[in-house]
N, C-alpha and C. Protein backbone atom coordinates (compact mmCIF):
# COMPACT_ATOMS: atom_id res chain seq x y z
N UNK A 1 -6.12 -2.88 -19.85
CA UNK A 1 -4.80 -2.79 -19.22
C UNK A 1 -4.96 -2.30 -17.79
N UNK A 2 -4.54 -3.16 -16.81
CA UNK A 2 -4.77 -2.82 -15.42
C UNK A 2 -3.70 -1.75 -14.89
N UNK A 3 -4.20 0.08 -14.55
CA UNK A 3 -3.49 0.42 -13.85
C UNK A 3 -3.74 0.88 -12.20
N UNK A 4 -2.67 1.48 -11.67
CA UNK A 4 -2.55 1.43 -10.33
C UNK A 4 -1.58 2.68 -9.85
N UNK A 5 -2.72 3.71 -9.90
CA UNK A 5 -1.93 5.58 -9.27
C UNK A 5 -2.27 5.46 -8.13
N UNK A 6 -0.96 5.68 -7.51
CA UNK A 6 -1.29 6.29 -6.18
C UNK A 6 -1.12 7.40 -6.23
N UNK A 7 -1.49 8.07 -4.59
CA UNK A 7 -1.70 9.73 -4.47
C UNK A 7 -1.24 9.56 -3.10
N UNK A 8 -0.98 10.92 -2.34
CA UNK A 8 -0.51 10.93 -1.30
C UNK A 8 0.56 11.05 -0.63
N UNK A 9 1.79 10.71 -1.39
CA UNK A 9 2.93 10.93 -0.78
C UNK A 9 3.34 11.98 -0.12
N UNK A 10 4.59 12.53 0.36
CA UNK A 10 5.19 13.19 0.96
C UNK A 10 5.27 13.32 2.47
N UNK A 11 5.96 14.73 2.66
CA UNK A 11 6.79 14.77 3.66
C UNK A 11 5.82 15.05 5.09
N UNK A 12 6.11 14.10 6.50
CA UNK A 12 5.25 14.42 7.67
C UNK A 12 6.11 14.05 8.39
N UNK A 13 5.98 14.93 9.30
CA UNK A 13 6.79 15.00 11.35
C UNK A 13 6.51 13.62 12.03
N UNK A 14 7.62 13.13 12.73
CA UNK A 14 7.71 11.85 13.64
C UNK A 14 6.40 11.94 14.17
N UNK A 15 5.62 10.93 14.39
CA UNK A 15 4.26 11.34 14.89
C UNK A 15 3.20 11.76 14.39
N UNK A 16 3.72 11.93 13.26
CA UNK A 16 2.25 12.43 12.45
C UNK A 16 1.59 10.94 11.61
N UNK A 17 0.70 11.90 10.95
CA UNK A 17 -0.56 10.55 9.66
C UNK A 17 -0.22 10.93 8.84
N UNK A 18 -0.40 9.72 7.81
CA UNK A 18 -0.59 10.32 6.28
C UNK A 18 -1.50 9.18 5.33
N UNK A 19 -2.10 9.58 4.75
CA UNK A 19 -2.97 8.86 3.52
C UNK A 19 -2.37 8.61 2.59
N UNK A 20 -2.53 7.07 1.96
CA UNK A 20 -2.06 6.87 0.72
C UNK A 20 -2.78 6.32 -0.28
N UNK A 21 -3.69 6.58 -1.68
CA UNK A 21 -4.11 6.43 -2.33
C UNK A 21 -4.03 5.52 -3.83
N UNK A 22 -4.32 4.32 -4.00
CA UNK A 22 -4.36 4.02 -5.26
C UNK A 22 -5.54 3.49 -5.65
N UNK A 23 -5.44 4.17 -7.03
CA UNK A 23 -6.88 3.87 -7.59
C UNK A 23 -6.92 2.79 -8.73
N UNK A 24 -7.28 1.76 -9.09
CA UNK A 24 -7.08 0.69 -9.84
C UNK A 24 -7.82 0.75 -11.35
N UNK A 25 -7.99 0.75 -12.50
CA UNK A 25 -8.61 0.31 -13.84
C UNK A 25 -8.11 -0.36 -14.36
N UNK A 26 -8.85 -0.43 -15.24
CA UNK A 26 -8.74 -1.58 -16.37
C UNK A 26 -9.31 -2.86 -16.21
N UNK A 27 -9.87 -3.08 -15.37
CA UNK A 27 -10.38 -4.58 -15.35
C UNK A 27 -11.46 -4.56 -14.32
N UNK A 28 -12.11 -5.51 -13.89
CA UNK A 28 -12.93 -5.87 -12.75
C UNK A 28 -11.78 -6.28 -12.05
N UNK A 29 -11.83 -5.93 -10.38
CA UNK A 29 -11.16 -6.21 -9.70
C UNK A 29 -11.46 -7.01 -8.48
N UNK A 30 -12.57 -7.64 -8.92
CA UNK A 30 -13.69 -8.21 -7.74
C UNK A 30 -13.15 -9.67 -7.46
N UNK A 31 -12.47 -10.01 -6.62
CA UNK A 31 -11.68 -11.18 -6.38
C UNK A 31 -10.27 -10.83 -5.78
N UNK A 32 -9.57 -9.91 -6.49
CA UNK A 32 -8.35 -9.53 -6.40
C UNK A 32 -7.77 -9.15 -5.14
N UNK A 33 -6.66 -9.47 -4.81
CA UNK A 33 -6.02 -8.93 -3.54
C UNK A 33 -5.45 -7.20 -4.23
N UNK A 34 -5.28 -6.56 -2.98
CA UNK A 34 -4.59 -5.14 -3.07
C UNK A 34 -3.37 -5.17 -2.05
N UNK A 35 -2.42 -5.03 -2.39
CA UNK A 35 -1.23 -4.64 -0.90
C UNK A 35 -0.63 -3.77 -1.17
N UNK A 36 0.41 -3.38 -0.20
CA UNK A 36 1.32 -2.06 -0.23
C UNK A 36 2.25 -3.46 0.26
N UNK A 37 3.57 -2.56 -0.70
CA UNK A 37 4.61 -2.58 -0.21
C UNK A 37 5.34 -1.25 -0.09
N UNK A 38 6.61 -1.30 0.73
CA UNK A 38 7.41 -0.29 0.55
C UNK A 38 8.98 -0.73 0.29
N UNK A 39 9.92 0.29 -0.13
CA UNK A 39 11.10 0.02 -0.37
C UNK A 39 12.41 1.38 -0.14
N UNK A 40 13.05 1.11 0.18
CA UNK A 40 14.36 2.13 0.63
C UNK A 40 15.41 1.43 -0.46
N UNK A 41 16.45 2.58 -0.06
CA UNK A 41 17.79 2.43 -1.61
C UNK A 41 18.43 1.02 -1.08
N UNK A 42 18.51 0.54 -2.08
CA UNK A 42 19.59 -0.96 -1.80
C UNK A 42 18.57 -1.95 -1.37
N UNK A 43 17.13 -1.87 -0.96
CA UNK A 43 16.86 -2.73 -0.22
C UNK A 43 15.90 -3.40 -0.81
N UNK A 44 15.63 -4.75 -0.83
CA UNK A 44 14.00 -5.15 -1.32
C UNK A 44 12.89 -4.60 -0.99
N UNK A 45 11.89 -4.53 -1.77
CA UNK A 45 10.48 -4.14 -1.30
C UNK A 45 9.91 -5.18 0.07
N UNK A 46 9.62 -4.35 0.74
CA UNK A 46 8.80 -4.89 2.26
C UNK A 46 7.54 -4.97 2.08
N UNK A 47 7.13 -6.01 2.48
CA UNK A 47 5.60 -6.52 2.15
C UNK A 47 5.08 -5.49 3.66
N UNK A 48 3.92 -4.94 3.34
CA UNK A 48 3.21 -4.12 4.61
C UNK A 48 1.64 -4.90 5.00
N UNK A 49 1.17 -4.84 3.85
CA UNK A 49 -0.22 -5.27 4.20
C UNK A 49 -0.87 -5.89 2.60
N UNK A 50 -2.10 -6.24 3.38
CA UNK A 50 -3.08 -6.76 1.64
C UNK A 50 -4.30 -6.49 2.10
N UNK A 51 -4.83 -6.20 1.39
CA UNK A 51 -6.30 -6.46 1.68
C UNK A 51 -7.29 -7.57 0.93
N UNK A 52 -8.38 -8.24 0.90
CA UNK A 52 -9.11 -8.83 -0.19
C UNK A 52 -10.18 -8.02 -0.57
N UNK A 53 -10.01 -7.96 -2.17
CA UNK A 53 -11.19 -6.71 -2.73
C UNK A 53 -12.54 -7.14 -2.21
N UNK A 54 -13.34 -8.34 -2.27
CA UNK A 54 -14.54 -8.77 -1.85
C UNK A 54 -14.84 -8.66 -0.77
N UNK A 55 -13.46 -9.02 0.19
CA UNK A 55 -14.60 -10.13 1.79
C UNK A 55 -13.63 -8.93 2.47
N UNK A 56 -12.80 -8.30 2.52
CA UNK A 56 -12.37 -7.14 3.04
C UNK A 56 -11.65 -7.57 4.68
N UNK A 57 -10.77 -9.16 4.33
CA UNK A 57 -10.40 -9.79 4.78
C UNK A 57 -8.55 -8.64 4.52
N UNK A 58 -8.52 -8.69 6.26
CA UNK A 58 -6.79 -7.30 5.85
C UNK A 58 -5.32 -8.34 6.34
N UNK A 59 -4.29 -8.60 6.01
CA UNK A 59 -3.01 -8.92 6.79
C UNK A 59 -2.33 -8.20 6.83
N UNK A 60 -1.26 -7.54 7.96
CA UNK A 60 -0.09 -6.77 8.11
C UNK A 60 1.23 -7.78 8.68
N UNK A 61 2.22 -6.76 8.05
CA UNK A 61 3.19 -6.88 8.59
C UNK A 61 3.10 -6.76 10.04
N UNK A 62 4.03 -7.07 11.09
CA UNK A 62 4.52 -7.08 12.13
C UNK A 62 4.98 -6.09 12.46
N UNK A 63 5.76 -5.05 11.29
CA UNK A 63 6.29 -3.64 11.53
C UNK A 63 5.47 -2.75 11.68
N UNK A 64 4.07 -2.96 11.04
CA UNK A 64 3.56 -2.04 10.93
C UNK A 64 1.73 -2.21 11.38
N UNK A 65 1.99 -3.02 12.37
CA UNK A 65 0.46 -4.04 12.96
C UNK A 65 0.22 -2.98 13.82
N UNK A 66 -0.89 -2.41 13.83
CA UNK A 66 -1.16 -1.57 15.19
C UNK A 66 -1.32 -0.08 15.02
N UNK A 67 -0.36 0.12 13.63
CA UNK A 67 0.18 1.81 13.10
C UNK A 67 -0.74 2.14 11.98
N UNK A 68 -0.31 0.76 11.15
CA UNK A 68 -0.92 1.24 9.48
C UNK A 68 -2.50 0.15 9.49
N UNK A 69 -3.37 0.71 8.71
CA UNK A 69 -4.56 0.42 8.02
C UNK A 69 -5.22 0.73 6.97
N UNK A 70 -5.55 -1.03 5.88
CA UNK A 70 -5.71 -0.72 4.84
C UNK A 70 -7.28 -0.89 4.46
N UNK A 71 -7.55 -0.01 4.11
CA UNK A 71 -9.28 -0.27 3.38
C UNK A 71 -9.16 0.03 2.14
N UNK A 72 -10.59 -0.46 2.03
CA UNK A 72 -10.93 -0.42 0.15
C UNK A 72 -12.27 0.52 0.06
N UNK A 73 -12.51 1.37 -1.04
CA UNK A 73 -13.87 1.49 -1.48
C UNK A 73 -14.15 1.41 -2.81
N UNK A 74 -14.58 0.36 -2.46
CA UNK A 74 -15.08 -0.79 -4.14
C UNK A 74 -15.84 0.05 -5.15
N UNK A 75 -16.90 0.88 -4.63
CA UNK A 75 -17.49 2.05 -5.45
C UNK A 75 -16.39 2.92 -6.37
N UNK A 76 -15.26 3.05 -5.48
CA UNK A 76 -14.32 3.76 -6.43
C UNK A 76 -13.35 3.16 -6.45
N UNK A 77 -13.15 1.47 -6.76
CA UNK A 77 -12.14 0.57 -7.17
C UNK A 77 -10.90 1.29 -6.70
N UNK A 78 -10.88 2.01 -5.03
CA UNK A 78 -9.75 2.52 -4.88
C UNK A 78 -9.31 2.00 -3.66
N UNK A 79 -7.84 1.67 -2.85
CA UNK A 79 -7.70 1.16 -1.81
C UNK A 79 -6.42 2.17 -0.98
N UNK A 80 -6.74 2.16 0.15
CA UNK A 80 -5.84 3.10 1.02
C UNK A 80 -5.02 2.59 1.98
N UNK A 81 -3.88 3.81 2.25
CA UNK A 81 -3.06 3.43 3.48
C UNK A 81 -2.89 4.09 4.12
N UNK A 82 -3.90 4.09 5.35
CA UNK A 82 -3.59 5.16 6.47
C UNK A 82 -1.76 4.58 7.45
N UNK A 83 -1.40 5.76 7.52
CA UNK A 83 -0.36 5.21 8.41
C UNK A 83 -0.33 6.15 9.77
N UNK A 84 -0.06 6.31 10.61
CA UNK A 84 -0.46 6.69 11.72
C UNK A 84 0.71 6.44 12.89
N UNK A 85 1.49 7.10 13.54
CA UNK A 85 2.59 6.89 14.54
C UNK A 85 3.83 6.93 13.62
N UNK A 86 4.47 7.72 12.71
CA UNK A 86 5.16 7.70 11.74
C UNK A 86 6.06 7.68 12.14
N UNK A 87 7.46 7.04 11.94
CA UNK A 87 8.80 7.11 12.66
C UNK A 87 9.49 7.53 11.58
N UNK A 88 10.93 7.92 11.27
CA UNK A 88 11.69 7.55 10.64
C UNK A 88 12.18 6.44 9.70
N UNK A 89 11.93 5.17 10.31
CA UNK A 89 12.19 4.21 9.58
C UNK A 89 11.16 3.97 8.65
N UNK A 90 10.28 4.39 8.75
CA UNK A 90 8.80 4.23 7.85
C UNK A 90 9.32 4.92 6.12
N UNK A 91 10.25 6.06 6.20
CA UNK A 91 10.66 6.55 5.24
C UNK A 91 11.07 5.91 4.39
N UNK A 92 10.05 5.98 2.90
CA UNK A 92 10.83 4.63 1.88
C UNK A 92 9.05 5.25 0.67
N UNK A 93 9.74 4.36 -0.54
CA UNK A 93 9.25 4.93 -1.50
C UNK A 93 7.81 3.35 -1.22
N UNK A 94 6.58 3.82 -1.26
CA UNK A 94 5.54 2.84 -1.18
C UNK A 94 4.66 2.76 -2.52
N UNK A 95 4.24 1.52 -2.65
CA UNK A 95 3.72 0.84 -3.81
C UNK A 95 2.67 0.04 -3.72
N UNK A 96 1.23 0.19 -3.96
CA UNK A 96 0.42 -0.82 -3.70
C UNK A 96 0.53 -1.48 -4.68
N UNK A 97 -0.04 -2.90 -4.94
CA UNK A 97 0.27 -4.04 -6.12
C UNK A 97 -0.87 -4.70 -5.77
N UNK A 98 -1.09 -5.58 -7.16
CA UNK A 98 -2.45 -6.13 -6.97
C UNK A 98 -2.47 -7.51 -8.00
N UNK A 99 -3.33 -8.42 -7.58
CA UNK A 99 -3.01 -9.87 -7.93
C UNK A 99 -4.03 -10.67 -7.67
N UNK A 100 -4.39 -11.87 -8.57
CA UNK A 100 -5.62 -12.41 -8.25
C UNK A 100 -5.64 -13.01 -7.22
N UNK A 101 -4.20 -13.57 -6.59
CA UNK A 101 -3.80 -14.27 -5.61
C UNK A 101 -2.81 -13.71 -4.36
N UNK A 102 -3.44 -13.59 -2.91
CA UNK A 102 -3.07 -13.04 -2.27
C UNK A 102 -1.19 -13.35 -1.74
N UNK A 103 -0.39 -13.10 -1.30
CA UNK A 103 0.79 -13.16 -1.48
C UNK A 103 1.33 -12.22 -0.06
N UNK A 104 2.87 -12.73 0.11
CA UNK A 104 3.43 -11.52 0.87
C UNK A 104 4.86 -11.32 0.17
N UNK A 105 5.17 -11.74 -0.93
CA UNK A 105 6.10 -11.50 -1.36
C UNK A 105 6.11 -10.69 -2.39
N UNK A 106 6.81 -9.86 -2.78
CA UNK A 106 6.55 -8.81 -4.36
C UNK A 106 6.61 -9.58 -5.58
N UNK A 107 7.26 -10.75 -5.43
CA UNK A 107 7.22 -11.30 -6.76
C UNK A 107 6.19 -11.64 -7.53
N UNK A 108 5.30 -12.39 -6.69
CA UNK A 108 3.55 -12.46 -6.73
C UNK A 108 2.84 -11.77 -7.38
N UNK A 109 3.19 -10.72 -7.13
CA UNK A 109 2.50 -9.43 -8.11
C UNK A 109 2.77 -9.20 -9.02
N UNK A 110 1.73 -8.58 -9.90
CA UNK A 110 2.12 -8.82 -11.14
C UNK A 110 1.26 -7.35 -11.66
N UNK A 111 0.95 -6.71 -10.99
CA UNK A 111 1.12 -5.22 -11.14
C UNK A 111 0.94 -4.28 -10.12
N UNK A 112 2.14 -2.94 -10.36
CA UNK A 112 2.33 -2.08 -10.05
C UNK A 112 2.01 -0.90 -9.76
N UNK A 113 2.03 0.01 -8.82
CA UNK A 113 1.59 1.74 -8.70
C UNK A 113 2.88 2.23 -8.87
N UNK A 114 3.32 3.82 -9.16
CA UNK A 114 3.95 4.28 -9.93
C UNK A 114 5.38 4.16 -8.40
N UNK A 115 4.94 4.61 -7.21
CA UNK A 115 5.43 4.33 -5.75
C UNK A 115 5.60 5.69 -5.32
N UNK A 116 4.96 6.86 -4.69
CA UNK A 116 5.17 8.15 -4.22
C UNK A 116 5.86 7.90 -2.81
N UNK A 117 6.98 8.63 -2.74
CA UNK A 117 7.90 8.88 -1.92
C UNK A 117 7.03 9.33 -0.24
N UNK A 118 7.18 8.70 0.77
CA UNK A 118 7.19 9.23 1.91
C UNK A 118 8.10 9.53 2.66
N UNK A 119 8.43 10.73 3.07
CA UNK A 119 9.57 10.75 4.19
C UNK A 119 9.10 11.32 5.43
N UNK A 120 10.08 10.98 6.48
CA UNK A 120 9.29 11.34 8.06
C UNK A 120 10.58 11.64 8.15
N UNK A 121 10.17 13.47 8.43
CA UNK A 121 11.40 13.98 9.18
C UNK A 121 10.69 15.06 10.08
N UNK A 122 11.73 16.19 10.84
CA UNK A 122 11.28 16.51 11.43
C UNK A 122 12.28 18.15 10.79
């Protein structure tokens, strides 16, 4: 059974970093895409980024090209989200997801991290 904890959430100042952690089991994951999305109340989940578990091939969003970066370390089937230049609007509950087939839409996915809350306040 494939799961997917993240770690990391909470609260950081306009301008600050923060790390976000999920760690993947249950299966070999050697092929598989990893992404984050995020999501606020009322709103769909926002595709942010993916990574590819093998070739370590990354895509971002447009919102977040330049700010956020995602790596993997395959040794510990775990993949991250640095985010970096934090605004306000960044505030929203985030979720990495994972799929044999890379995607930018949430539907694609076909499993879940539990989603730890980030907020950027000051």
């Amino acid at each position: 059974q494939v799961q997917l904890v993240e770690s990391g959430g909470g609260l950081v100042q306009p301008g600050g970093s923060l790390r976000l952690s999920c760690a993947a089991s249950g299966r070999t994951f050697s092929g598989w895409v990893m992404a984050w999305f995020r999501q606020t109340p009322g709103e769909e989940r926002e595709f942010i980024g993916y990574i590819s578990w093998s070739g370590g091939r990354t895509y971002y969003a447009d919102s977040v090209k330049g700010r956020f970066t995602i790596s993997r370390d395959n040794a510990k089937n775990t993949v991250y989200l640095q985010m970096n230049m934090l605004n306000a609007a960044d505030t929203a509950v985030y979720y990495c997801a994972a799929d044999p087939v890379r995607a930018v839409v949430a539907a694609r996915y076909g499993y879940w991290g539990q989603g730890p809350l980030v907020t950027v306040s000051s």
